[in-house]
Structures are given as C-alpha cells and as structure tokens.
PDB file of N, CA and C in Angstrom:
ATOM      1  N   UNK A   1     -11.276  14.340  17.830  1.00  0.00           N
ATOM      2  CA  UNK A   1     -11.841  13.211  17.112  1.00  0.00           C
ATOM      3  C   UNK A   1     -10.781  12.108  17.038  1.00  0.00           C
ATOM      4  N   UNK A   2     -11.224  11.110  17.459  1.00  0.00           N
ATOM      5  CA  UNK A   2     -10.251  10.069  17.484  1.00  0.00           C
ATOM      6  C   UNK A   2      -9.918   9.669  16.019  1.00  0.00           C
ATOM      7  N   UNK A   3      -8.710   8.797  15.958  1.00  0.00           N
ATOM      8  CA  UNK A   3      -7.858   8.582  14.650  1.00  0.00           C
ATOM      9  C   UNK A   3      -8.552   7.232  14.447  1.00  0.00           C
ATOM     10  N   UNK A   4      -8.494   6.320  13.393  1.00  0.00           N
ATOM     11  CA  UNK A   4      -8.724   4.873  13.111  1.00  0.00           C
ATOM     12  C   UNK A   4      -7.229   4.434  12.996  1.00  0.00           C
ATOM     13  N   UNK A   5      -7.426   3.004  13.568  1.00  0.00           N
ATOM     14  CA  UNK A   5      -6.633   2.315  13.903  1.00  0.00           C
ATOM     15  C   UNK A   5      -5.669   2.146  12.257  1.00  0.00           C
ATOM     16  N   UNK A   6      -4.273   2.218  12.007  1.00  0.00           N
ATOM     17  CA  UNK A   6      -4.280   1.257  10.585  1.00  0.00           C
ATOM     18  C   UNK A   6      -4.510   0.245  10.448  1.00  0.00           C
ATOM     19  N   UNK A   7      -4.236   0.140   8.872  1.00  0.00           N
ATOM     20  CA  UNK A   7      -4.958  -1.121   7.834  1.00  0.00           C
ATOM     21  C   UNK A   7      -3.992  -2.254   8.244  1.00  0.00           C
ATOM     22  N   UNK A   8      -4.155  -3.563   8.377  1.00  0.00           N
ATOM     23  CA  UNK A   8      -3.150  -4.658   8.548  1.00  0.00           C
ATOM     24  C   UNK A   8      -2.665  -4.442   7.619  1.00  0.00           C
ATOM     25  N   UNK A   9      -1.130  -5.054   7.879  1.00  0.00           N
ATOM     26  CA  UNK A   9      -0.123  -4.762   6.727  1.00  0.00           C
ATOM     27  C   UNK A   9      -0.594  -5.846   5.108  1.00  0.00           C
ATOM     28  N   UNK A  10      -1.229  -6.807   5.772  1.00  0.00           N
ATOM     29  CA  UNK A  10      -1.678  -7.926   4.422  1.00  0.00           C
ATOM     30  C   UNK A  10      -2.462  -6.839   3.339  1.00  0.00           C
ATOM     31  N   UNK A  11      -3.568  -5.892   4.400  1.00  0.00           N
ATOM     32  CA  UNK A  11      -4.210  -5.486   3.359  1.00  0.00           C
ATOM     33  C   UNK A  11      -3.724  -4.187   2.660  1.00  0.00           C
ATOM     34  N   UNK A  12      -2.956  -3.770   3.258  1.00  0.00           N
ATOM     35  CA  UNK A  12      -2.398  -2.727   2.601  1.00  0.00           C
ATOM     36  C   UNK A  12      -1.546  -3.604   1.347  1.00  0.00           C
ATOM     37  N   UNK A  13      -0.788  -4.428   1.418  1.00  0.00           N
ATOM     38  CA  UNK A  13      -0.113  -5.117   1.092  1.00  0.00           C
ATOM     39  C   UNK A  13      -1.022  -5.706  -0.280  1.00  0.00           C
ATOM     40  N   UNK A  14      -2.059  -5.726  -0.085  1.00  0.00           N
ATOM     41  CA  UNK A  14      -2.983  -6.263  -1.377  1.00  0.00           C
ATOM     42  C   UNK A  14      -3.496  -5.229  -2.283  1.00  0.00           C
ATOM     43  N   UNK A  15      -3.448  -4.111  -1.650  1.00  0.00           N
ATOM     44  CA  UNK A  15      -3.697  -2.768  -2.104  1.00  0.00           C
ATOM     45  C   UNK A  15      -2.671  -2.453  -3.247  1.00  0.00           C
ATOM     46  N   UNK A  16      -1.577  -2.535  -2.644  1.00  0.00           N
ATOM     47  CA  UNK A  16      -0.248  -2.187  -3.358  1.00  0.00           C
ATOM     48  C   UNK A  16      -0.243  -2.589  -4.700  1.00  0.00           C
ATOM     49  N   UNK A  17      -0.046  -4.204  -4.215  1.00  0.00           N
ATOM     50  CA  UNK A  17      -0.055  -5.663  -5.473  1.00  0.00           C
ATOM     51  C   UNK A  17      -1.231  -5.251  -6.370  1.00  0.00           C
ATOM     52  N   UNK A  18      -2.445  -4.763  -6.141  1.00  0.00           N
ATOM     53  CA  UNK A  18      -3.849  -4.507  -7.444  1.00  0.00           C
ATOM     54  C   UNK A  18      -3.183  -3.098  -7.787  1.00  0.00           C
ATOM     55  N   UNK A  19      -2.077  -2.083  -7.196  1.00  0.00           N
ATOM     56  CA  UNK A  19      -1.708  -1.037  -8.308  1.00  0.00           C
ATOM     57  C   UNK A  19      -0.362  -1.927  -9.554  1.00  0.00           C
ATOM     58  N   UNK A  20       0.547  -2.119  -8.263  1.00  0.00           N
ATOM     59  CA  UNK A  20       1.186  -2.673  -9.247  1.00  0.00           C
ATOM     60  C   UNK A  20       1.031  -3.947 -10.364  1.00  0.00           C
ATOM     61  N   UNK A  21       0.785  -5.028 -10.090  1.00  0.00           N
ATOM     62  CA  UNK A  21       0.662  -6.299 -10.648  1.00  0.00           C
ATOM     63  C   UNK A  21      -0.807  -5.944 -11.621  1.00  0.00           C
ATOM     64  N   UNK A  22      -1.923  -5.271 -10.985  1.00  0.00           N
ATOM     65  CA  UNK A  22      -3.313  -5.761 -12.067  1.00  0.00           C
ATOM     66  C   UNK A  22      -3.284  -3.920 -12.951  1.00  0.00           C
ATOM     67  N   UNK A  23      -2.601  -3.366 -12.571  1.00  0.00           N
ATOM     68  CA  UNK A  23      -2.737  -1.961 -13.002  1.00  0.00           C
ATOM     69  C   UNK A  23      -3.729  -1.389 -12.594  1.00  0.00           C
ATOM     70  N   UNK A  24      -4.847  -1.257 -11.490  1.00  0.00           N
ATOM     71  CA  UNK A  24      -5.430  -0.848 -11.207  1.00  0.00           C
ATOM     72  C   UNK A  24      -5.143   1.047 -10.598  1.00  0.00           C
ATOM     73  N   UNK A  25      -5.847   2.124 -10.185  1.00  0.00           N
ATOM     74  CA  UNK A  25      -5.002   2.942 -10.399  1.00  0.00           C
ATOM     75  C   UNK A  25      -6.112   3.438  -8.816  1.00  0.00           C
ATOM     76  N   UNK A  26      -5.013   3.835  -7.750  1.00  0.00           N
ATOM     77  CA  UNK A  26      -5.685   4.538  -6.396  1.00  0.00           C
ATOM     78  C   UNK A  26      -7.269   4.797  -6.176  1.00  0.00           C
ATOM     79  N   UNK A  27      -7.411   5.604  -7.872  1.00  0.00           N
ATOM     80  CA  UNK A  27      -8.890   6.108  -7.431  1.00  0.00           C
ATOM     81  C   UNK A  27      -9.570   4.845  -7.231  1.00  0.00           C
ATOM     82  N   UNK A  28      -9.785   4.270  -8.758  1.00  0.00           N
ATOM     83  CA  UNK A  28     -10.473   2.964  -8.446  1.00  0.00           C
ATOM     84  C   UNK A  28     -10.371   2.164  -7.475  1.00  0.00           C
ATOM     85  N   UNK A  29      -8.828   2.135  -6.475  1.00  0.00           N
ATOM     86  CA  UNK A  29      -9.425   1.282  -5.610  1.00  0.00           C
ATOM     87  C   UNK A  29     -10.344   2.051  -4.408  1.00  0.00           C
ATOM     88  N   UNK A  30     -10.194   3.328  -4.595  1.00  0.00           N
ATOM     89  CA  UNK A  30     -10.402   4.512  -3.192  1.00  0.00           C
ATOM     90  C   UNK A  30     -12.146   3.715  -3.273  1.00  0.00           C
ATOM     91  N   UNK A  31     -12.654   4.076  -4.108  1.00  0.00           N
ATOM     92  CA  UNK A  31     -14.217   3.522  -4.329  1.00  0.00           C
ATOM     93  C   UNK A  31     -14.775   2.355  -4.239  1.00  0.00           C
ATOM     94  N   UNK A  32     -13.796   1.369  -4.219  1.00  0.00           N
ATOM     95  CA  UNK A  32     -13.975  -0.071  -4.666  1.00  0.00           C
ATOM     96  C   UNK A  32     -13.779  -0.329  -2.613  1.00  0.00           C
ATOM     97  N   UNK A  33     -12.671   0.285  -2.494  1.00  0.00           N
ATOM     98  CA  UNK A  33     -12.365   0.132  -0.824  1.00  0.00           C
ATOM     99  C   UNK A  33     -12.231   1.181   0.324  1.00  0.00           C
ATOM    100  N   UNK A  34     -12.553   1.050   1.330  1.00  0.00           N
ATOM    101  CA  UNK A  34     -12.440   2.501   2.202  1.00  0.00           C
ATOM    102  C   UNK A  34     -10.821   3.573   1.974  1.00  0.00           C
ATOM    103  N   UNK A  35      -9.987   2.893   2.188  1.00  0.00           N
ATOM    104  CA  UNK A  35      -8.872   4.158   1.823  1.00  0.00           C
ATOM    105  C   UNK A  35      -9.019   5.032   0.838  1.00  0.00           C
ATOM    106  N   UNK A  36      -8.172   6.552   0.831  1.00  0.00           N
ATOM    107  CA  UNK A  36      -8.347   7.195  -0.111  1.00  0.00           C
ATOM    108  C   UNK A  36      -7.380   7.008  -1.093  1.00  0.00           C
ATOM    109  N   UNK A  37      -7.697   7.696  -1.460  1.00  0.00           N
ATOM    110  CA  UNK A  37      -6.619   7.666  -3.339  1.00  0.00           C
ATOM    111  C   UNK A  37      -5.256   7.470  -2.685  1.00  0.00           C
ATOM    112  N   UNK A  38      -5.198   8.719  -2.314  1.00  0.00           N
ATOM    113  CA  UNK A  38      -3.431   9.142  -1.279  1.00  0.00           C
ATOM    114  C   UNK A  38      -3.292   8.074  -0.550  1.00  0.00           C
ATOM    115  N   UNK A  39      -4.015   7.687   0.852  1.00  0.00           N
ATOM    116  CA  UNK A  39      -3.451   6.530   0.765  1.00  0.00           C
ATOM    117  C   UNK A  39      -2.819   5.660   0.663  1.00  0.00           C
ATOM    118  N   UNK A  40      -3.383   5.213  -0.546  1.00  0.00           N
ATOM    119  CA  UNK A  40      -3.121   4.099  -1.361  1.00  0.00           C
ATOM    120  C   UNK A  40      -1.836   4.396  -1.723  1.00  0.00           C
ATOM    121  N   UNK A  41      -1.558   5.752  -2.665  1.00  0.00           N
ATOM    122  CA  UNK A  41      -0.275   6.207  -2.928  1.00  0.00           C
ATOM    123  C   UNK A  41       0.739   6.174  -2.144  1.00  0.00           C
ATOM    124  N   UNK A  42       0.185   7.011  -0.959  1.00  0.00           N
ATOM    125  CA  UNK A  42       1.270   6.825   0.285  1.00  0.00           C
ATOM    126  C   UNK A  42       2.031   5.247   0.772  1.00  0.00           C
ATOM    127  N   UNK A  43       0.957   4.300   0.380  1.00  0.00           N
ATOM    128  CA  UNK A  43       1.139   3.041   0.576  1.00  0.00           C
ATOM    129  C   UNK A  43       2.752   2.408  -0.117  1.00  0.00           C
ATOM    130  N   UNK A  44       1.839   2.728  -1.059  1.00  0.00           N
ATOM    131  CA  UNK A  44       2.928   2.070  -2.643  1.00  0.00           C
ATOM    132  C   UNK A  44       3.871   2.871  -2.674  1.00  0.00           C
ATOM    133  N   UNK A  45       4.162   3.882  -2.369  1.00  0.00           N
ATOM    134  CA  UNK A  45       5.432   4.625  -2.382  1.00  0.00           C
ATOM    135  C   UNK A  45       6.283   3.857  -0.861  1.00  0.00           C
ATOM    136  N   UNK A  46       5.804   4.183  -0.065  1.00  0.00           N
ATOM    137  CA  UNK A  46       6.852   3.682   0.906  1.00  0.00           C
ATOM    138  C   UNK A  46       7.403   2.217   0.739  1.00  0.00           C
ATOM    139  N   UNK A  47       6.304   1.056   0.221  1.00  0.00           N
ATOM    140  CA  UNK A  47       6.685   0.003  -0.245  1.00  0.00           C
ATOM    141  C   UNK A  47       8.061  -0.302  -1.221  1.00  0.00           C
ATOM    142  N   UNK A  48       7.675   1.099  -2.287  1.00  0.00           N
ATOM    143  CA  UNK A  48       8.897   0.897  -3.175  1.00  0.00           C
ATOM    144  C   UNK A  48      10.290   1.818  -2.500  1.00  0.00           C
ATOM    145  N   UNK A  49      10.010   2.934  -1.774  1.00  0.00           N
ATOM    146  CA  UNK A  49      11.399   2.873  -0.699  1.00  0.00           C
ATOM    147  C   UNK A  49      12.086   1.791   0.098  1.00  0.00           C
ATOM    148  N   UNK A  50      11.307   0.868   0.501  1.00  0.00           N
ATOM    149  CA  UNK A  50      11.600  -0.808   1.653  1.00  0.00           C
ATOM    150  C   UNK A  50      12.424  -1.140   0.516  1.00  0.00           C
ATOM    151  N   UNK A  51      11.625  -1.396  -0.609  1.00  0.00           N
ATOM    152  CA  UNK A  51      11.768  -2.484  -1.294  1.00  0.00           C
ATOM    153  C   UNK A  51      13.666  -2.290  -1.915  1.00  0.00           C
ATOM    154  N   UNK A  52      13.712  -1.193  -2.223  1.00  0.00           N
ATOM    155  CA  UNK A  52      14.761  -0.024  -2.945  1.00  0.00           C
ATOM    156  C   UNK A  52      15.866  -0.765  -1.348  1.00  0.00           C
ATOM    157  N   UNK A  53      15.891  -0.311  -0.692  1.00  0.00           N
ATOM    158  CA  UNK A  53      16.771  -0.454   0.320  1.00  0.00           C
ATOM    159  C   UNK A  53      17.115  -1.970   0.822  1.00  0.00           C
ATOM    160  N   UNK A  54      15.941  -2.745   0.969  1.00  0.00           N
ATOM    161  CA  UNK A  54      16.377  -3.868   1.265  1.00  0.00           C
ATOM    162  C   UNK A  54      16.914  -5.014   0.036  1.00  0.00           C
ATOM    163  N   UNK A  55      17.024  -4.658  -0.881  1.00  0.00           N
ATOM    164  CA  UNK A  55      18.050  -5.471  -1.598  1.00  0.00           C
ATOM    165  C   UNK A  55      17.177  -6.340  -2.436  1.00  0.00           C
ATOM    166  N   UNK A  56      16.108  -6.359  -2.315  1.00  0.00           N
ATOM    167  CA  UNK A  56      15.002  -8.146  -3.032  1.00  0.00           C
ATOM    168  C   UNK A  56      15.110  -8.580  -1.736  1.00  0.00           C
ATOM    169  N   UNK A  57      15.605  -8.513  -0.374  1.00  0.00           N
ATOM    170  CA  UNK A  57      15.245  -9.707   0.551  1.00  0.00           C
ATOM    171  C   UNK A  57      13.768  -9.813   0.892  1.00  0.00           C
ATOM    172  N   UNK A  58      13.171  -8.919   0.357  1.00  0.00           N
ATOM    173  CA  UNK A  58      11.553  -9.606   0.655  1.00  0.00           C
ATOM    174  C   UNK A  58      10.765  -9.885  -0.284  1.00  0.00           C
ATOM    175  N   UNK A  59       9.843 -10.621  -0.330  1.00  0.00           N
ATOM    176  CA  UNK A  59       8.862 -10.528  -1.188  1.00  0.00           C
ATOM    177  C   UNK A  59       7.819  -9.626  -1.636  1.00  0.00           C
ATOM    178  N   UNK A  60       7.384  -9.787  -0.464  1.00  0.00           N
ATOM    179  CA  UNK A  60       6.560  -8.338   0.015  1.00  0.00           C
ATOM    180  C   UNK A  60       7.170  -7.717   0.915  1.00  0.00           C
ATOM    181  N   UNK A  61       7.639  -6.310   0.447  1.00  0.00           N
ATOM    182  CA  UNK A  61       8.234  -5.515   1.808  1.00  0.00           C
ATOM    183  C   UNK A  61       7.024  -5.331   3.029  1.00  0.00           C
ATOM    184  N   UNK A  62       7.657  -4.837   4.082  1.00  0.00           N
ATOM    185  CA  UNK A  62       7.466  -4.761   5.174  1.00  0.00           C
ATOM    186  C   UNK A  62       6.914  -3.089   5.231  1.00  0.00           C
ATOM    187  N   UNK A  63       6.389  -2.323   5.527  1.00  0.00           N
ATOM    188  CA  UNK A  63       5.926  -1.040   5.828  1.00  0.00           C
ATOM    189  C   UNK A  63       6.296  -0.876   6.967  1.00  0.00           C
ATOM    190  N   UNK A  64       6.834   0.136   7.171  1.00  0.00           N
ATOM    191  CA  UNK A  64       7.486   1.141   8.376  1.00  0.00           C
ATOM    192  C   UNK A  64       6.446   2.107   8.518  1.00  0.00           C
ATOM    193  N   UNK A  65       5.843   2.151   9.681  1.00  0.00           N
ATOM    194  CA  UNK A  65       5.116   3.625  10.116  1.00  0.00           C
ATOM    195  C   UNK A  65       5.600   4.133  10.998  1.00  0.00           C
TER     196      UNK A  65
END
C-alpha cells in the first residue's frame, strides 16, 4: 500500500502554532484535520528539538525528516 506524500511544512507548521500559541490539544485538531493525534505530536516535538538547537535563529523552525 502506498505511503501519502507529507504535509507541507507551512501546514504542519500551523498545526504546531494552534497547539502551542491557541492551546488547542492534538486530538482536537486530529478531527478538525486529517492528521492523527501522534502526528501532530510527532510534529511539535521535533519542532521544539530545531528550535532547542538552533539558538532562536528561526521563527518558525524548519522540520527535518
């Protein structure tokens, strides 16, 4: 069974920003949007590893897959 392509980084990236910034919490977005809970988690965690390492030089980190 073939895999789906990933999410552009913007939208993952908007995903992140509605856990952190609006407090919204994985599940709700899992329902609200196709990703799952994990995901989402998986998302926001690696974000805050970038973020941890690169110093503040970004605004929005960058995701590494």
């Amino acid at each position: 069974m073939p895999s789906r392509p990933p999410y552009p980084e913007a939208y993952r990236a908007e995903l992140v920003r509605l856990v952190r910034e609006e407090g919204r919490t994985p599940n709700e977005l899992a329902k609200e949007f196709e990703p799952t809970a994990q995901s989402i988690t998986n998302c926001a965690g690696k974000q805050t590893r970038i973020r941890h390492t690169s110093a503040g030089r970004h605004e929005c980190p960058v995701l590494i897959e």
